[in-house]
C-alpha atoms as a PDB file:
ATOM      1  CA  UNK A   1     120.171  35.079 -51.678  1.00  0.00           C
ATOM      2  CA  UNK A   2     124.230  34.827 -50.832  1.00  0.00           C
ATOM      3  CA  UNK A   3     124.215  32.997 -47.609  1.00  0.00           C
ATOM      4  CA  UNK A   4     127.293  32.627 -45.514  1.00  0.00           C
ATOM      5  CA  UNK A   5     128.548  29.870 -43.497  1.00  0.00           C
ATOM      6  CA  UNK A   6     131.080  30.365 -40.634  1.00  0.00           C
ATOM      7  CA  UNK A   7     132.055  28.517 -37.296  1.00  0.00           C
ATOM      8  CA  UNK A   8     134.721  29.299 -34.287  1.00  0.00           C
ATOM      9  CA  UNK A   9     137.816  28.117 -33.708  1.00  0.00           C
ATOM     10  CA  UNK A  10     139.037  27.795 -29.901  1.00  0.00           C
ATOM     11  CA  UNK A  11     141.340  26.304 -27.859  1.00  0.00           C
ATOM     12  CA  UNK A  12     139.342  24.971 -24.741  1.00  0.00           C
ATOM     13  CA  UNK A  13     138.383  22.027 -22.252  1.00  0.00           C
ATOM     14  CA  UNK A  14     135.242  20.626 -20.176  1.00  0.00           C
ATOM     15  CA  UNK A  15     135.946  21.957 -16.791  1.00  0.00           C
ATOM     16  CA  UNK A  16     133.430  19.588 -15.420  1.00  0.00           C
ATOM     17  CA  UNK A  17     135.536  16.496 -16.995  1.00  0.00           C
ATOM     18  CA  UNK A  18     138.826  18.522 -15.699  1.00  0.00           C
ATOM     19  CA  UNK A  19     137.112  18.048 -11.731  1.00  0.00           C
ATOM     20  CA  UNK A  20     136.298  14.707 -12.692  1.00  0.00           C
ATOM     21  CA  UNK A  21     139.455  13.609 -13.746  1.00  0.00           C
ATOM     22  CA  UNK A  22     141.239  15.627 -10.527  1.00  0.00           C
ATOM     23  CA  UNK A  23     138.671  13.076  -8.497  1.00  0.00           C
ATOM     24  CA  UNK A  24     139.696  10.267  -9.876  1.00  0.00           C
ATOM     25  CA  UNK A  25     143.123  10.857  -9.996  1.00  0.00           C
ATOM     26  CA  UNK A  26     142.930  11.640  -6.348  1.00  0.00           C
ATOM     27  CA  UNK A  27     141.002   7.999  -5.666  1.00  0.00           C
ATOM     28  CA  UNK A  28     143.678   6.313  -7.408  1.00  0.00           C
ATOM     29  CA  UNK A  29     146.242   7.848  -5.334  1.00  0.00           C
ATOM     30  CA  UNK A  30     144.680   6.708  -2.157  1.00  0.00           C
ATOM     31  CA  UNK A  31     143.998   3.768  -3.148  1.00  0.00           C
ATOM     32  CA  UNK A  32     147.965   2.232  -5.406  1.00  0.00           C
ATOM     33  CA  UNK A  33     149.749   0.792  -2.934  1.00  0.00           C
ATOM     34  CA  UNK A  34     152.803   2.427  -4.390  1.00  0.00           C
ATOM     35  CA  UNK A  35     151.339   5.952  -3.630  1.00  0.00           C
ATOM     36  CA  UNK A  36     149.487   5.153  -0.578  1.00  0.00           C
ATOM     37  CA  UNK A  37     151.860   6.716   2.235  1.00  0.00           C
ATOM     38  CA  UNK A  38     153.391   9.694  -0.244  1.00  0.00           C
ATOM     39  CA  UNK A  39     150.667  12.035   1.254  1.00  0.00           C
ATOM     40  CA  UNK A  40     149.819  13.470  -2.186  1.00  0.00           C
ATOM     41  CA  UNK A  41     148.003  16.522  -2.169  1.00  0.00           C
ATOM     42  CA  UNK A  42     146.175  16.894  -6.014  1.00  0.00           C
ATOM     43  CA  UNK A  43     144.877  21.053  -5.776  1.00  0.00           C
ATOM     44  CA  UNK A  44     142.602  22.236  -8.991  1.00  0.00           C
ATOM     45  CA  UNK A  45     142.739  26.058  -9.909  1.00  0.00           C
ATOM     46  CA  UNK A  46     141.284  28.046 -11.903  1.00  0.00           C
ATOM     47  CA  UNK A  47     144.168  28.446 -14.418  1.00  0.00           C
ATOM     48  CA  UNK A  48     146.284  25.296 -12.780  1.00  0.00           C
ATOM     49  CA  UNK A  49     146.651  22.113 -10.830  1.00  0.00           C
ATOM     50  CA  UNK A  50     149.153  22.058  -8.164  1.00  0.00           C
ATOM     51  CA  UNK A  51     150.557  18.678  -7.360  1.00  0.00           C
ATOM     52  CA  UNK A  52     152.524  18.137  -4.065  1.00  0.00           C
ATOM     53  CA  UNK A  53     153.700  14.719  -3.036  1.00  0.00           C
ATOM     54  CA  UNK A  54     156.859  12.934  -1.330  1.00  0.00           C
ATOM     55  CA  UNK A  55     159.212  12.123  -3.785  1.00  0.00           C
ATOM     56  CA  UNK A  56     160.047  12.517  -7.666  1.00  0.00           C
ATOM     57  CA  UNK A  57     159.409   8.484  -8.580  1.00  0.00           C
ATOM     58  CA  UNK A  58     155.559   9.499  -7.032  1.00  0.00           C
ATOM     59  CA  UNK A  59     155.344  12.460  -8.748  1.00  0.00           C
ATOM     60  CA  UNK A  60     156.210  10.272 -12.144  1.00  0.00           C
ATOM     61  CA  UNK A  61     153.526   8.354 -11.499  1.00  0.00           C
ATOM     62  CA  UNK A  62     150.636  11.283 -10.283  1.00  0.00           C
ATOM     63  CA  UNK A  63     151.937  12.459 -13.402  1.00  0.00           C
ATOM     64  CA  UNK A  64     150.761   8.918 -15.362  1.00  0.00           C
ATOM     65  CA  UNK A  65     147.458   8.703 -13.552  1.00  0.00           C
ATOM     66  CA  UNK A  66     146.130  12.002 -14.841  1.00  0.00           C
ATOM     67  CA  UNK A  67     147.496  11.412 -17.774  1.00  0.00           C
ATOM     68  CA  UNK A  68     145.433   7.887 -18.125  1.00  0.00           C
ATOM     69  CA  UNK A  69     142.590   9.343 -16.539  1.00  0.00           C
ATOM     70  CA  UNK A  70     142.679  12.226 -18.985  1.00  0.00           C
ATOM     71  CA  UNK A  71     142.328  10.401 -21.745  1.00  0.00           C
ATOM     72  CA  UNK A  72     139.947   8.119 -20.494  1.00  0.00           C
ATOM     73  CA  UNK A  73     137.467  11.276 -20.391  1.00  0.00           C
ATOM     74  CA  UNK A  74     138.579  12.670 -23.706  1.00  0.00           C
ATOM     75  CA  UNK A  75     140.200  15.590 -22.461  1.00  0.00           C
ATOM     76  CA  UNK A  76     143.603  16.374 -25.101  1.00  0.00           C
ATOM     77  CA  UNK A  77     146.783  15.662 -23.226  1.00  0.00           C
ATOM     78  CA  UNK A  78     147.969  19.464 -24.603  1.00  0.00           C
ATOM     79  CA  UNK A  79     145.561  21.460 -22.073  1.00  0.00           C
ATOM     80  CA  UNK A  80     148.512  20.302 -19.263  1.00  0.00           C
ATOM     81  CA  UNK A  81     151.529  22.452 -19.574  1.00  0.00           C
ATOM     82  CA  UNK A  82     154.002  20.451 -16.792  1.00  0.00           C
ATOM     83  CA  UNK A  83     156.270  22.903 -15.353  1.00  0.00           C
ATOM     84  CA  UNK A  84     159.271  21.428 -13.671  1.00  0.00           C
ATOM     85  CA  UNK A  85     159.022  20.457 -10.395  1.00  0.00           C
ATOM     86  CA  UNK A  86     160.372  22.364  -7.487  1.00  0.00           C
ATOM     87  CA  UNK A  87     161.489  21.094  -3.702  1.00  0.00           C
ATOM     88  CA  UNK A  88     158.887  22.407  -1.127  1.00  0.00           C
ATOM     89  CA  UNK A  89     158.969  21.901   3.163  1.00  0.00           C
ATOM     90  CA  UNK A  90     159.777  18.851   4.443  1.00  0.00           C
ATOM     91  CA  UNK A  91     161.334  16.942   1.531  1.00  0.00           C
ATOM     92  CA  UNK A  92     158.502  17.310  -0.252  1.00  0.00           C
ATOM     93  CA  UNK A  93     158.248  17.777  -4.087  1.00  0.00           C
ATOM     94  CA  UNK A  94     155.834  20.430  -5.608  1.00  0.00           C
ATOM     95  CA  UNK A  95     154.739  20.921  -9.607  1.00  0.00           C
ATOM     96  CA  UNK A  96     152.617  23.235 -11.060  1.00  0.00           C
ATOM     97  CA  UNK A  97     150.922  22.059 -14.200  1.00  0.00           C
ATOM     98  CA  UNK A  98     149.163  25.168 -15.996  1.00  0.00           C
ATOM     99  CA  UNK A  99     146.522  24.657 -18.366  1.00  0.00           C
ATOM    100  CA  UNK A 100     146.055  26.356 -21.373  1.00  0.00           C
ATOM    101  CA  UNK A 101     142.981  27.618 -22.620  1.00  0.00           C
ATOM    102  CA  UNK A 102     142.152  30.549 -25.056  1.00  0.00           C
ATOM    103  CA  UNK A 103     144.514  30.994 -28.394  1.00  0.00           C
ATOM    104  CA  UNK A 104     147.193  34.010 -27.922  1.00  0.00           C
ATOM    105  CA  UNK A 105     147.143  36.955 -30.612  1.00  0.00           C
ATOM    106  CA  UNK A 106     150.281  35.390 -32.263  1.00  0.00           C
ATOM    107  CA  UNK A 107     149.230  32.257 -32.459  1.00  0.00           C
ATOM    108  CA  UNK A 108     145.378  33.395 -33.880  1.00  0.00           C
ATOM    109  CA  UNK A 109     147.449  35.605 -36.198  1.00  0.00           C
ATOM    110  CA  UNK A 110     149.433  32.878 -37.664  1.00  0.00           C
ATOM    111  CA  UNK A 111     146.690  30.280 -37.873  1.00  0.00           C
ATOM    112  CA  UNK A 112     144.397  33.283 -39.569  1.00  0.00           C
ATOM    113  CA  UNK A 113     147.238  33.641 -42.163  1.00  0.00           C
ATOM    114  CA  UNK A 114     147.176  29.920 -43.014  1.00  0.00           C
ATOM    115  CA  UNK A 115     143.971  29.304 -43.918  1.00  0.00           C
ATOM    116  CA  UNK A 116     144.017  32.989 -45.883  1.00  0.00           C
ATOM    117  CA  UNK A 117     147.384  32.352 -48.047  1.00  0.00           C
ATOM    118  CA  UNK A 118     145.616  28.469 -48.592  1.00  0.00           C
ATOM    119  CA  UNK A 119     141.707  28.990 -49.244  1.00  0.00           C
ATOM    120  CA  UNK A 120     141.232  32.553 -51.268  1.00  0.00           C
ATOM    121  CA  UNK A 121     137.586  32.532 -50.846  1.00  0.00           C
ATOM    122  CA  UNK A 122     137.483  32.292 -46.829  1.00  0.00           C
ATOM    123  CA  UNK A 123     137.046  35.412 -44.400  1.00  0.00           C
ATOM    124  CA  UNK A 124     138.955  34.946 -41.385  1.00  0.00           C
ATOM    125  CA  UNK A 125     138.524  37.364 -38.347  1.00  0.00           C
ATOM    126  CA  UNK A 126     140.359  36.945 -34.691  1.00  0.00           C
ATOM    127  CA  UNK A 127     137.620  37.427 -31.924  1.00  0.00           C
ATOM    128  CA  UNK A 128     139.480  37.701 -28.412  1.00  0.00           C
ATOM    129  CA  UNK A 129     140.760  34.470 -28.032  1.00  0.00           C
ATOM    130  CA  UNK A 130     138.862  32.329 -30.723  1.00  0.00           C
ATOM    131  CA  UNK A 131     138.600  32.685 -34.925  1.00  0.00           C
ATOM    132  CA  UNK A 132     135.897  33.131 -36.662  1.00  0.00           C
ATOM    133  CA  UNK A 133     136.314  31.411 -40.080  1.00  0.00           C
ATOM    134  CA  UNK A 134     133.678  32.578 -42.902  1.00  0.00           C
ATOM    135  CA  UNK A 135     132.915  31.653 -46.570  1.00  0.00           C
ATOM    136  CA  UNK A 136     130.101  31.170 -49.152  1.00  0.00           C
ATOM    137  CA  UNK A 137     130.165  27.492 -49.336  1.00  0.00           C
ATOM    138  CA  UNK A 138     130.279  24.768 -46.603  1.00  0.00           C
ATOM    139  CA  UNK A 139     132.252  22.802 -48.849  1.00  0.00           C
ATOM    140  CA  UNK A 140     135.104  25.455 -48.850  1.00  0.00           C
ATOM    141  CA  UNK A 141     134.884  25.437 -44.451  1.00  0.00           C
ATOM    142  CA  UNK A 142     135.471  21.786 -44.894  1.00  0.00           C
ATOM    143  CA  UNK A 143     138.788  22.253 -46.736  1.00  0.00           C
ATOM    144  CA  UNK A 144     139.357  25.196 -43.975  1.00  0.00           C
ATOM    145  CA  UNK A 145     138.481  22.623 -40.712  1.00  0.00           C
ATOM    146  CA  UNK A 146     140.569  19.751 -42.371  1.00  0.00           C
ATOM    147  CA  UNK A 147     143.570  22.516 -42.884  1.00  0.00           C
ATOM    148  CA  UNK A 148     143.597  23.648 -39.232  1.00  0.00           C
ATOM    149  CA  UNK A 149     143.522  20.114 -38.504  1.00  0.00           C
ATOM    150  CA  UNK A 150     146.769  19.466 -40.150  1.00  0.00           C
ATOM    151  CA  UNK A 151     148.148  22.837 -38.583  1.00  0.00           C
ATOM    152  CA  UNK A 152     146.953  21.374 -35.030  1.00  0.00           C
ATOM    153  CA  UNK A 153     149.913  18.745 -34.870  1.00  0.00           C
ATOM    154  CA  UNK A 154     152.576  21.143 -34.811  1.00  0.00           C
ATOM    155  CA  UNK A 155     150.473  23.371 -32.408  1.00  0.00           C
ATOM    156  CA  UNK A 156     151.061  22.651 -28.084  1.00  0.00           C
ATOM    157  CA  UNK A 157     146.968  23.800 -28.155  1.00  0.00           C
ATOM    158  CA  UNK A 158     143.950  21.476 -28.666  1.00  0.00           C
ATOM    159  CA  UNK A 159     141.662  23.356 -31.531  1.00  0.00           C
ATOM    160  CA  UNK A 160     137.619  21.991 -31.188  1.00  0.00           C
ATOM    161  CA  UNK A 161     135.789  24.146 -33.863  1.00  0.00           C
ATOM    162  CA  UNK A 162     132.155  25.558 -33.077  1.00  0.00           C
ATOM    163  CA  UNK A 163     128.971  27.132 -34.352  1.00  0.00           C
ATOM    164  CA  UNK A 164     129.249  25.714 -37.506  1.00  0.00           C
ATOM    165  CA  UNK A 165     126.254  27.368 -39.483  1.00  0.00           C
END
């Protein structure tokens, strides 16, 4: 019998921790001294977070809150894409911060071409915006997981790897 093994690789986060971290972040801001009066205005999207507050030095440290609070709930600093920040109404300073989710077909491509030109005896198939990494032996997915690994600290994407079967 010639069982396979396979598992996913994505690029994605835990909404729910997302809104939990946006709630904190917001409580902290009410609460600093330092941000108190800055009337900061923390806005979650589907696809964003739009941060409007009073001043640049505030928006530094919005910017370190989530950050902490981020971490604190194991969500990878590289979901936040920090677009520069733009002057809004009333002296106010606005930044988007997108947040990425999915792997492109480029970057899929290129990852799919790594673990093929390093592991001969791996299957590697793009599926919309994951991988699906296949092989014979779990021992040869190990070596695959562990080489994506390395390839995730030159990547701006988070990779979690799923379904492993």
């Amino acid at each position: 019998m010639a069982d396979t093994y396979s598992f996913d690789v994505v690029s994605d986060f835990d909404q729910q921790e997302l809104v939990n971290t946006v709630d904190q972040v917001r409580r902290d801001v009410a609460q600093r001294y330092d941000l108190k009066d800055s009337n900061t205005e923390i806005e979650l999207e589907e696809a964003s977070l739009v941060i409007t507050t009073a001043s640049d030095m505030t928006l530094q440290a919005v910017e370190d809150v989530l950050r902490q609070k981020a971490t604190k709930r194991n969500l990878s600093l590289k979901i936040f894409d920090f677009q520069p920040a733009e002057t809004s109404g009333g002296n106010r300073v606005k930044q988007t911060v997108l947040l990425r989710k999915g792997l492109s077909q480029e970057l899929a491509k290129k990852l799919s071409k790594a673990v093929r030109d390093e592991l001969k005896k791996v299957n590697v198939s793009i599926q919309g915006d994951s991988l699906r990494v296949t092989a014979k032996s779990k021992d040869i997915l190990q070596a695959a997981i562990s080489l994506l690994k390395e390839q995730e600290q030159n990547l701006e994407l988070p990779l979690q790897f799923e379904n492993y079967r």
